[in-house]
C-alpha atoms as a PDB file:
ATOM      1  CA  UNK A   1     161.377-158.123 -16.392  1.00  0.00           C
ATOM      2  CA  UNK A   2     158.717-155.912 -15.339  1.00  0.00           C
ATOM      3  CA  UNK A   3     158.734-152.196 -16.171  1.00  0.00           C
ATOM      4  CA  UNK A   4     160.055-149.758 -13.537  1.00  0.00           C
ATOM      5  CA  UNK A   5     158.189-146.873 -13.340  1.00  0.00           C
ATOM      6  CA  UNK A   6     159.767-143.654 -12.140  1.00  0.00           C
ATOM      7  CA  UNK A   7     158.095-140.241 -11.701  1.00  0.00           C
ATOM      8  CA  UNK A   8     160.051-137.030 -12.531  1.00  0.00           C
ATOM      9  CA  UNK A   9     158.507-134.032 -10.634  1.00  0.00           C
ATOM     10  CA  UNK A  10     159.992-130.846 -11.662  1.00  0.00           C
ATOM     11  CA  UNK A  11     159.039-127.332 -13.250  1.00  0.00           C
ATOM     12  CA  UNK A  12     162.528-126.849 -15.409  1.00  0.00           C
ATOM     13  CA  UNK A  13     161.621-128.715 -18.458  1.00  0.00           C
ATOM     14  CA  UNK A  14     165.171-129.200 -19.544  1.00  0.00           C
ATOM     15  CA  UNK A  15     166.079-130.733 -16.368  1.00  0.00           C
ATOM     16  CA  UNK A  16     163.116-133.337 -16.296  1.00  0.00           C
ATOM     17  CA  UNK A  17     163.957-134.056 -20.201  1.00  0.00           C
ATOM     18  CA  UNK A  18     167.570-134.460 -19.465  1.00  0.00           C
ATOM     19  CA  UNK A  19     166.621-136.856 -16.785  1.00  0.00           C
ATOM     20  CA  UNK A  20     164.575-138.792 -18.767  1.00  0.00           C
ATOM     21  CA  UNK A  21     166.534-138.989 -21.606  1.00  0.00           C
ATOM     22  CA  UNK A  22     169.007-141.223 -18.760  1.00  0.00           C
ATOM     23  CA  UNK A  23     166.909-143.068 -17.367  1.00  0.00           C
ATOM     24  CA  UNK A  24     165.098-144.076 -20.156  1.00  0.00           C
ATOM     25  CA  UNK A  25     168.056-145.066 -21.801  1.00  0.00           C
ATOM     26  CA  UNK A  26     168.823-147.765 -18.971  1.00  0.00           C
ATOM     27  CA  UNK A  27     165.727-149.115 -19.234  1.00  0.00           C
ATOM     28  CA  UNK A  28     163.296-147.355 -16.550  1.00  0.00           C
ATOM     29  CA  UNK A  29     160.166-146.047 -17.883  1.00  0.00           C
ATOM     30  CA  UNK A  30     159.500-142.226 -17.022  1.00  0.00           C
ATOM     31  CA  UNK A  31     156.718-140.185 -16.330  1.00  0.00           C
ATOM     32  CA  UNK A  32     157.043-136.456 -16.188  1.00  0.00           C
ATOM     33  CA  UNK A  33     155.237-133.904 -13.652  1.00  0.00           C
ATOM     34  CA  UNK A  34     156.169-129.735 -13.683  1.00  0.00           C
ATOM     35  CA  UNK A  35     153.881-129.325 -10.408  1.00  0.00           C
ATOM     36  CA  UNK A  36     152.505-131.279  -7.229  1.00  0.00           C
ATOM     37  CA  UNK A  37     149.276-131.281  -8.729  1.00  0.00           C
ATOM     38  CA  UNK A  38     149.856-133.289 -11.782  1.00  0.00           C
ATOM     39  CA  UNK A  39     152.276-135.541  -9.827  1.00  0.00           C
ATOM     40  CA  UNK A  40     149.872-136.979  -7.295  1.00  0.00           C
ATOM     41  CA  UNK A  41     147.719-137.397 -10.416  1.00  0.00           C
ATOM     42  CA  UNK A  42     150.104-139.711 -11.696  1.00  0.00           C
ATOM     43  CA  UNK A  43     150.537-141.112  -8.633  1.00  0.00           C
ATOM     44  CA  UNK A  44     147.232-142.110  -8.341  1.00  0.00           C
ATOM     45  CA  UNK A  45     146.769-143.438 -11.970  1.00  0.00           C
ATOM     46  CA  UNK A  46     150.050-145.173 -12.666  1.00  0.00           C
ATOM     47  CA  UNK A  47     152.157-147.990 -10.436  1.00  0.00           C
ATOM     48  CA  UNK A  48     155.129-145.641  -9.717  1.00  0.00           C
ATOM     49  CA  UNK A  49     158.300-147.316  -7.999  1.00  0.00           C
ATOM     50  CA  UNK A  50     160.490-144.412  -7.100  1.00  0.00           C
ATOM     51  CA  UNK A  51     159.968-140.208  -7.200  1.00  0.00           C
ATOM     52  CA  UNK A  52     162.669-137.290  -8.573  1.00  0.00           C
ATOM     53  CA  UNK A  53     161.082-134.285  -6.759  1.00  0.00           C
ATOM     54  CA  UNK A  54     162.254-131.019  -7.164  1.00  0.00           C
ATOM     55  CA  UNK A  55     162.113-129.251  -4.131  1.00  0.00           C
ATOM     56  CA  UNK A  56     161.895-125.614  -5.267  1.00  0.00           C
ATOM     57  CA  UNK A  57     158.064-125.714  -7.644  1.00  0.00           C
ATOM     58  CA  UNK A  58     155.556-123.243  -7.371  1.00  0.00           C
ATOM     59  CA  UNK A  59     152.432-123.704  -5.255  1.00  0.00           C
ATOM     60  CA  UNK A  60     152.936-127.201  -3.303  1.00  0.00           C
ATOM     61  CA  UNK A  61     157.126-127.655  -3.214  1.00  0.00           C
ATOM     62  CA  UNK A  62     159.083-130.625  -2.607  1.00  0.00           C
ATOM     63  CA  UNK A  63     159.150-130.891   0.853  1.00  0.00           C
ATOM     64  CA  UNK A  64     155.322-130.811   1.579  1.00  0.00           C
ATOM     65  CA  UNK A  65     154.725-133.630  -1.400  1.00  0.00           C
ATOM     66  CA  UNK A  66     157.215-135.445  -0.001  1.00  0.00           C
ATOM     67  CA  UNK A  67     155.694-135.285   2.873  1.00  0.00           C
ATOM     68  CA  UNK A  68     152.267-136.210   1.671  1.00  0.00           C
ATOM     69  CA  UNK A  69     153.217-138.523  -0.129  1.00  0.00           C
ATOM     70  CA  UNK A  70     154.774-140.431   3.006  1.00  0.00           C
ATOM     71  CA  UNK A  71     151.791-140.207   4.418  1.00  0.00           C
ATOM     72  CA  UNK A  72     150.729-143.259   2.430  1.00  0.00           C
ATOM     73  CA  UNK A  73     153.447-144.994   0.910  1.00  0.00           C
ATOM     74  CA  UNK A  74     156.893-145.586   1.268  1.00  0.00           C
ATOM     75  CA  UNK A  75     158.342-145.872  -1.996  1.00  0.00           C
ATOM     76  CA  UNK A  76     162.284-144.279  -2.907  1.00  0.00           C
ATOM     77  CA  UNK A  77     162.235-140.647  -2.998  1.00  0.00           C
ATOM     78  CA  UNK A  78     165.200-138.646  -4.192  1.00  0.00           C
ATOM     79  CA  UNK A  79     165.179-134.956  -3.481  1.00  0.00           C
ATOM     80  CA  UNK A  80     166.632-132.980  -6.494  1.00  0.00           C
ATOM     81  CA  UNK A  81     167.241-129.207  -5.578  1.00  0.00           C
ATOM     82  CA  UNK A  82     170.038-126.250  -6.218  1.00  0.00           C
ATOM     83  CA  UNK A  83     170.288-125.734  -2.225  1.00  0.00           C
ATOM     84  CA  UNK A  84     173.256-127.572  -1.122  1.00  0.00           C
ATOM     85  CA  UNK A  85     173.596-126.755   2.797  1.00  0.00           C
ATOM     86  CA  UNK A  86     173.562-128.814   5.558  1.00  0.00           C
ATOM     87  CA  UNK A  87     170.149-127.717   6.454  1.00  0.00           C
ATOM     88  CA  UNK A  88     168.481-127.978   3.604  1.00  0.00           C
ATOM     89  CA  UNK A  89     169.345-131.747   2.721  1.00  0.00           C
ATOM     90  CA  UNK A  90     168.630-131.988   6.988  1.00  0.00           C
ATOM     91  CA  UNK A  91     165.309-130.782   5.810  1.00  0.00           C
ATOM     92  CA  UNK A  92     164.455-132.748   2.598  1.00  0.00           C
ATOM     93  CA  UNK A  93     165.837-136.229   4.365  1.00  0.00           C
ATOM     94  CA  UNK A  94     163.925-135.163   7.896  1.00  0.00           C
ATOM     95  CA  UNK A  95     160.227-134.992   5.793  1.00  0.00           C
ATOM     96  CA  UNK A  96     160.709-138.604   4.242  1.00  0.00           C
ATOM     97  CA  UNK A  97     163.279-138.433   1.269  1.00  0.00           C
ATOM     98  CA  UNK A  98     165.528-141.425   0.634  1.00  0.00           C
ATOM     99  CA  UNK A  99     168.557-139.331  -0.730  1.00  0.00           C
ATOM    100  CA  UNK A 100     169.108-135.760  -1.904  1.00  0.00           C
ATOM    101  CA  UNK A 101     171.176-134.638  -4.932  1.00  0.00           C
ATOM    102  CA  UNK A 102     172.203-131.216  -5.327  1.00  0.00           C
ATOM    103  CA  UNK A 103     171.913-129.422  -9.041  1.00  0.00           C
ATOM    104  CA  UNK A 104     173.543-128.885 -11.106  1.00  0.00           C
ATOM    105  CA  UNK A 105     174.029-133.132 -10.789  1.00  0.00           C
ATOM    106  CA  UNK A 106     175.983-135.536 -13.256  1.00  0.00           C
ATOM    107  CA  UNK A 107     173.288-137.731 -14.952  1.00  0.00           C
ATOM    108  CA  UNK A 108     175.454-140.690 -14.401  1.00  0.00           C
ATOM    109  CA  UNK A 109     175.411-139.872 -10.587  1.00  0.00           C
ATOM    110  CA  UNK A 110     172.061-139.578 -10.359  1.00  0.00           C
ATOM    111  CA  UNK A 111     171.119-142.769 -12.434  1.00  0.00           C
ATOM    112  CA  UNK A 112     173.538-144.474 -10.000  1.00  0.00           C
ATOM    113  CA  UNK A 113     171.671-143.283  -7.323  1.00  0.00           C
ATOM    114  CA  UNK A 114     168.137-144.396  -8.427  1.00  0.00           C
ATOM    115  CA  UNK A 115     169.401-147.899  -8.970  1.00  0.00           C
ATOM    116  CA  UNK A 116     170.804-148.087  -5.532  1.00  0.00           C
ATOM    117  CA  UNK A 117     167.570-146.970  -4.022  1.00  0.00           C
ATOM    118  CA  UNK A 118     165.541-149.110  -6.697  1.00  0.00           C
ATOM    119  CA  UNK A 119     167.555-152.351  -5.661  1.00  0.00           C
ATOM    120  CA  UNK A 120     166.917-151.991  -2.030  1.00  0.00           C
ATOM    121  CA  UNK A 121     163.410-150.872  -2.209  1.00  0.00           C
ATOM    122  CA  UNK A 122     162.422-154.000  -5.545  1.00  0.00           C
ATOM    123  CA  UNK A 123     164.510-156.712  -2.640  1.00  0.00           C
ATOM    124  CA  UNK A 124     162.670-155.464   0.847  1.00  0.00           C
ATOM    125  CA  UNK A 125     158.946-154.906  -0.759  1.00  0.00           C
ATOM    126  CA  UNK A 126     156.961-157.598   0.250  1.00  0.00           C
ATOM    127  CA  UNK A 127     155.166-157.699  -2.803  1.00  0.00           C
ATOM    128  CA  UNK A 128     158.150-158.861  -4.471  1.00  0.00           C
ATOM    129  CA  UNK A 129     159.337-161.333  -1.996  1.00  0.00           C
ATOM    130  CA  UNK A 130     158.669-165.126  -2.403  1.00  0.00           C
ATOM    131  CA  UNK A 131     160.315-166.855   0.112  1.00  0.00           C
ATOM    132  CA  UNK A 132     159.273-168.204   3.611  1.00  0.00           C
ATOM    133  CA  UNK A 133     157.841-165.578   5.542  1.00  0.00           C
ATOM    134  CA  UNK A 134     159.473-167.257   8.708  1.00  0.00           C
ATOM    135  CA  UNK A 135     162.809-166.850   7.790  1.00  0.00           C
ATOM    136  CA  UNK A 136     165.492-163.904   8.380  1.00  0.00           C
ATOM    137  CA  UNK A 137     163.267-162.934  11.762  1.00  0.00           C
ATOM    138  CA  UNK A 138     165.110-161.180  14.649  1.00  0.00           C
ATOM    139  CA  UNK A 139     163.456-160.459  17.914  1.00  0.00           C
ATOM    140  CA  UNK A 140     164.794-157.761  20.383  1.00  0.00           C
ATOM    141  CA  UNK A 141     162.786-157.207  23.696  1.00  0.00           C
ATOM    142  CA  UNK A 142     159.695-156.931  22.192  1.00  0.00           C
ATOM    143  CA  UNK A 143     160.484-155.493  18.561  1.00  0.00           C
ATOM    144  CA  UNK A 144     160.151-158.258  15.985  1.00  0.00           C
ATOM    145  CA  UNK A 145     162.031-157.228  12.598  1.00  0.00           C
ATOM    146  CA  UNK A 146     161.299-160.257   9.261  1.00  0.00           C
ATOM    147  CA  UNK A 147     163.756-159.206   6.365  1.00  0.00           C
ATOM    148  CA  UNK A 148     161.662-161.234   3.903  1.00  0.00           C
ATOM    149  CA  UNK A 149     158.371-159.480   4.453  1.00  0.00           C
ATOM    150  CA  UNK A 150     160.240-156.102   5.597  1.00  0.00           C
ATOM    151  CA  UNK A 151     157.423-155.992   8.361  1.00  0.00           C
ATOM    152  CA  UNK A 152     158.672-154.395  11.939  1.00  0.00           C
ATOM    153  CA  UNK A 153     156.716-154.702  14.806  1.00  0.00           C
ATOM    154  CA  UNK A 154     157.556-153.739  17.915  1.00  0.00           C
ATOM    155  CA  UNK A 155     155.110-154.223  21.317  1.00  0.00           C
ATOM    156  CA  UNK A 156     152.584-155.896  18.568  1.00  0.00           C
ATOM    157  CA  UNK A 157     152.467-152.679  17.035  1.00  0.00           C
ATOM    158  CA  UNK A 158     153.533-152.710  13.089  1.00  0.00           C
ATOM    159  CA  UNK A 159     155.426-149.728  12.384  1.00  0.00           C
ATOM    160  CA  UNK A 160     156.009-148.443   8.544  1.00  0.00           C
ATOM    161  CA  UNK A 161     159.749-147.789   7.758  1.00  0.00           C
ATOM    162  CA  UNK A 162     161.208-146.533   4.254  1.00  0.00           C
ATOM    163  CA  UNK A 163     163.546-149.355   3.030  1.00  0.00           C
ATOM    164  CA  UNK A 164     166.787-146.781   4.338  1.00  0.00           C
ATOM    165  CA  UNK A 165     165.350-147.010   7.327  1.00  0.00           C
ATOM    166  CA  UNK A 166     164.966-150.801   7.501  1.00  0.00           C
ATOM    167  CA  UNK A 167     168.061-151.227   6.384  1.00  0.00           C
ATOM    168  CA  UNK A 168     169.302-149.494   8.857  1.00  0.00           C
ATOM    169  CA  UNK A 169     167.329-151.377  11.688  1.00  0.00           C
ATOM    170  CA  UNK A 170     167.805-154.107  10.275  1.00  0.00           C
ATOM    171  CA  UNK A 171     172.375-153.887  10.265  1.00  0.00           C
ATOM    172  CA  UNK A 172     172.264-152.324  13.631  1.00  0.00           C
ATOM    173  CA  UNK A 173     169.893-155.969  14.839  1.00  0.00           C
ATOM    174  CA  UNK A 174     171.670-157.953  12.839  1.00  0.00           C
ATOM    175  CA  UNK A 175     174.591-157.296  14.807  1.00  0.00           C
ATOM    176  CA  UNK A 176     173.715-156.893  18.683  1.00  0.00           C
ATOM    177  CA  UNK A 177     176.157-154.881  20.573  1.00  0.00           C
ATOM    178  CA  UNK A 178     178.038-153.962  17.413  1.00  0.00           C
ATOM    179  CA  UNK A 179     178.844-150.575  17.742  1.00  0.00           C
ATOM    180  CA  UNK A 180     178.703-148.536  14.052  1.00  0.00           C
ATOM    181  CA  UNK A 181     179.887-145.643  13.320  1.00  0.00           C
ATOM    182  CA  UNK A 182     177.329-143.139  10.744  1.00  0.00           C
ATOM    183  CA  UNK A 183     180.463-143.843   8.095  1.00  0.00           C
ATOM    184  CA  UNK A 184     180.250-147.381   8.054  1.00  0.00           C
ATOM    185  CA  UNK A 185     176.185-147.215   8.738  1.00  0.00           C
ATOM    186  CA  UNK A 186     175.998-145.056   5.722  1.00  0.00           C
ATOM    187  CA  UNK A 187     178.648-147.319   3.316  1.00  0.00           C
ATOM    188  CA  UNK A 188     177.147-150.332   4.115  1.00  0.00           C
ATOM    189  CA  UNK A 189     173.206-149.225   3.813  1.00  0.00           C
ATOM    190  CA  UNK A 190     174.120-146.829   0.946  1.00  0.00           C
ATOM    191  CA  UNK A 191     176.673-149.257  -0.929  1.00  0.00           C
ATOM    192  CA  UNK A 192     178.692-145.999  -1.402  1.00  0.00           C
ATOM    193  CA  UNK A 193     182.150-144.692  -0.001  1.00  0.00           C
ATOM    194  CA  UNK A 194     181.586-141.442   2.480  1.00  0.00           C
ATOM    195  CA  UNK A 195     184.045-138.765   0.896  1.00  0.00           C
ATOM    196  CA  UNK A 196     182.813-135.661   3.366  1.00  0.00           C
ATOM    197  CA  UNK A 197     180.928-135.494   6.847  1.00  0.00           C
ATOM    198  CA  UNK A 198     177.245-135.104   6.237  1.00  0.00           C
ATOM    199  CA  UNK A 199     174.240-135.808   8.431  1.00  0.00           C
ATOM    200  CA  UNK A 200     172.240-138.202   6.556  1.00  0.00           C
ATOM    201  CA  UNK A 201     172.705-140.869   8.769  1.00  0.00           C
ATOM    202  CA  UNK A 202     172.006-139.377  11.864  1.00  0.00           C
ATOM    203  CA  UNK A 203     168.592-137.637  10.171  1.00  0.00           C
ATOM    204  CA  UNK A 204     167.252-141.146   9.242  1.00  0.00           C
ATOM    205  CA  UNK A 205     167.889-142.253  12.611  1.00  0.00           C
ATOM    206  CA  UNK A 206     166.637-139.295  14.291  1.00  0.00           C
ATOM    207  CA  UNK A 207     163.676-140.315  12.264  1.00  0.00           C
ATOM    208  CA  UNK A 208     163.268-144.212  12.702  1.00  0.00           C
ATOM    209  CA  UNK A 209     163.657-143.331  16.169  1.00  0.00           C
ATOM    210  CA  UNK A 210     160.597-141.196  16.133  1.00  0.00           C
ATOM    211  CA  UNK A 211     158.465-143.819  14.436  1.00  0.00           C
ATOM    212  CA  UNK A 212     159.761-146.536  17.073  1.00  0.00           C
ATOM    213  CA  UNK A 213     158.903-143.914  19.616  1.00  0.00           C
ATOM    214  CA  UNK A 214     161.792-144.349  21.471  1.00  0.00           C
ATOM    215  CA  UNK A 215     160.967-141.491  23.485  1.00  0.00           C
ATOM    216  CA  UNK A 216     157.960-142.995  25.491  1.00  0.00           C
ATOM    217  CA  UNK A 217     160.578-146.101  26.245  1.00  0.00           C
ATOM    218  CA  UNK A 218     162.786-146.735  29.068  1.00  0.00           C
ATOM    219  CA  UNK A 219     164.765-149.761  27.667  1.00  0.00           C
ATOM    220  CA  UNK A 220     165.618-148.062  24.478  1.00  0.00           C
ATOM    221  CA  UNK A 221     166.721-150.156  21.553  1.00  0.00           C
ATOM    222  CA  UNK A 222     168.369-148.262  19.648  1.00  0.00           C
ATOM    223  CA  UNK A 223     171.676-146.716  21.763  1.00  0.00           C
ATOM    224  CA  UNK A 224     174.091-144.104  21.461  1.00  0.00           C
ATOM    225  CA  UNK A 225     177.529-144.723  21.647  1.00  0.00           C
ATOM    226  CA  UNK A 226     178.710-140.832  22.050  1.00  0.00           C
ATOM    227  CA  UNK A 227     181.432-140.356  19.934  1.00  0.00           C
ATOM    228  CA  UNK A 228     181.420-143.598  18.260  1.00  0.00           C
ATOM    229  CA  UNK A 229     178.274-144.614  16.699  1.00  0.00           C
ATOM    230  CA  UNK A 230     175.348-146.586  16.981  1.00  0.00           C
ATOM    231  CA  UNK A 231     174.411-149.806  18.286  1.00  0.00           C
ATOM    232  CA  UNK A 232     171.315-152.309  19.720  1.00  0.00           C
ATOM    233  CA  UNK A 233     171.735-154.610  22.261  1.00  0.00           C
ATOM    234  CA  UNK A 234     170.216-157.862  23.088  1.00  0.00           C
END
């Protein structure tokens, strides 16, 4: 089995040693970062498969790296910071993070939480897939979404998703006219029971929207059910 590489950005030592201390101890091999600076260095230099970014560093902070970083690449990120409100995980998912985990965390929590993210990104990258390239393809007025290359196009036009946010295109197509609510979106995406009302959901669909730019189209895909959920037609 081929390493995993994770990247631990954070300024509190202890934090990034506890961390790594976990995840190192299941396997994963870590690479440590206290600033932006020295993270996109790694980034650069080493084949990095999912990010632990503090959101409170000095200089460049979470949210703008994450941000960068999504500029180019869609790999897991998991937001680590001591802010637990609404708004500020609303604010961490809305720039490109994956999840969000509030310290002070339980190590076994988090480690759970990395191989979630690691299992959906390692099945939906196309780098890893080796099947037929034809298979698991669903087309929707114009939107084409393959589950074994995780490539979405929609008018001819390939737009780049996260793998939360193809797994969440992909439920919502898998079922036409299925109406979800964001609890069972969110246990079935997230492989995770929902124990209190939180947003996450609706942010990463606020933001797949955006990329499908469902604003600029009359015949949305991608439909409200007010009250209920979520849903796509055929």
């Amino acid at each position: 089995m081929p390493d995993i590489n994770i990247l631990v950005v954070d300024d509190e030592k202890e934090i990034a040693d506890l961390v790594e201390i976990y995840l190192v101890s299941d396997g994963y091999k870590v690479f440590k970062a206290q600033d932006a600076e020295e993270g996109f260095r790694i980034l650069n230099e080493e084949d990095i498969h999912l990010v632990l970014l503090d959101i409170m560093m000095p200089g460049m902070d979470g949210i703008q790296m994450c941000r960068k970083i999504r500029e180019t690449s869609n790999i897991p990120i998991i937001m680590l910071s001591a802010k637990s409100t609404d708004l500020d995980k609303i604010m961490g998912l809305s720039t490109g993070a994956d999840d969000y985990v509030c310290k002070p965390f339980n190590p076994l929590e988090l480690t759970a939480r990395v191989k979630s993210q690691l299992r959906r990104y390692t099945q939906l990258n196309p780098n890893n897939n080796m099947g037929d390239k034809d298979q698991n393809e669903i087309t929707i007025r114009g939107m084409t979404i393959n589950k074994d290359n995780h490539k979405v196009t929609i008018d001819g036009e390939e737009i780049k998703l996260t793998p939360i946010e193809f797994d969440i295109l992909y439920l919502l197509s898998s079922n036409q006219g299925k109406v979800f609510t964001t609890d069972e979106i969110f246990e079935r995406v997230w492989n995770e029971k929902v124990y209190e009302a939180n947003n996450t959901v609706m942010v990463h669909i606020r933001r797949l929207r955006g990329k499908m730019k469902e604003d600029q189209r009359q015949d949305k895909l991608i439909t409200t059910v007010w009250g209920v959920g979520y849903k796509i037609e055929k």
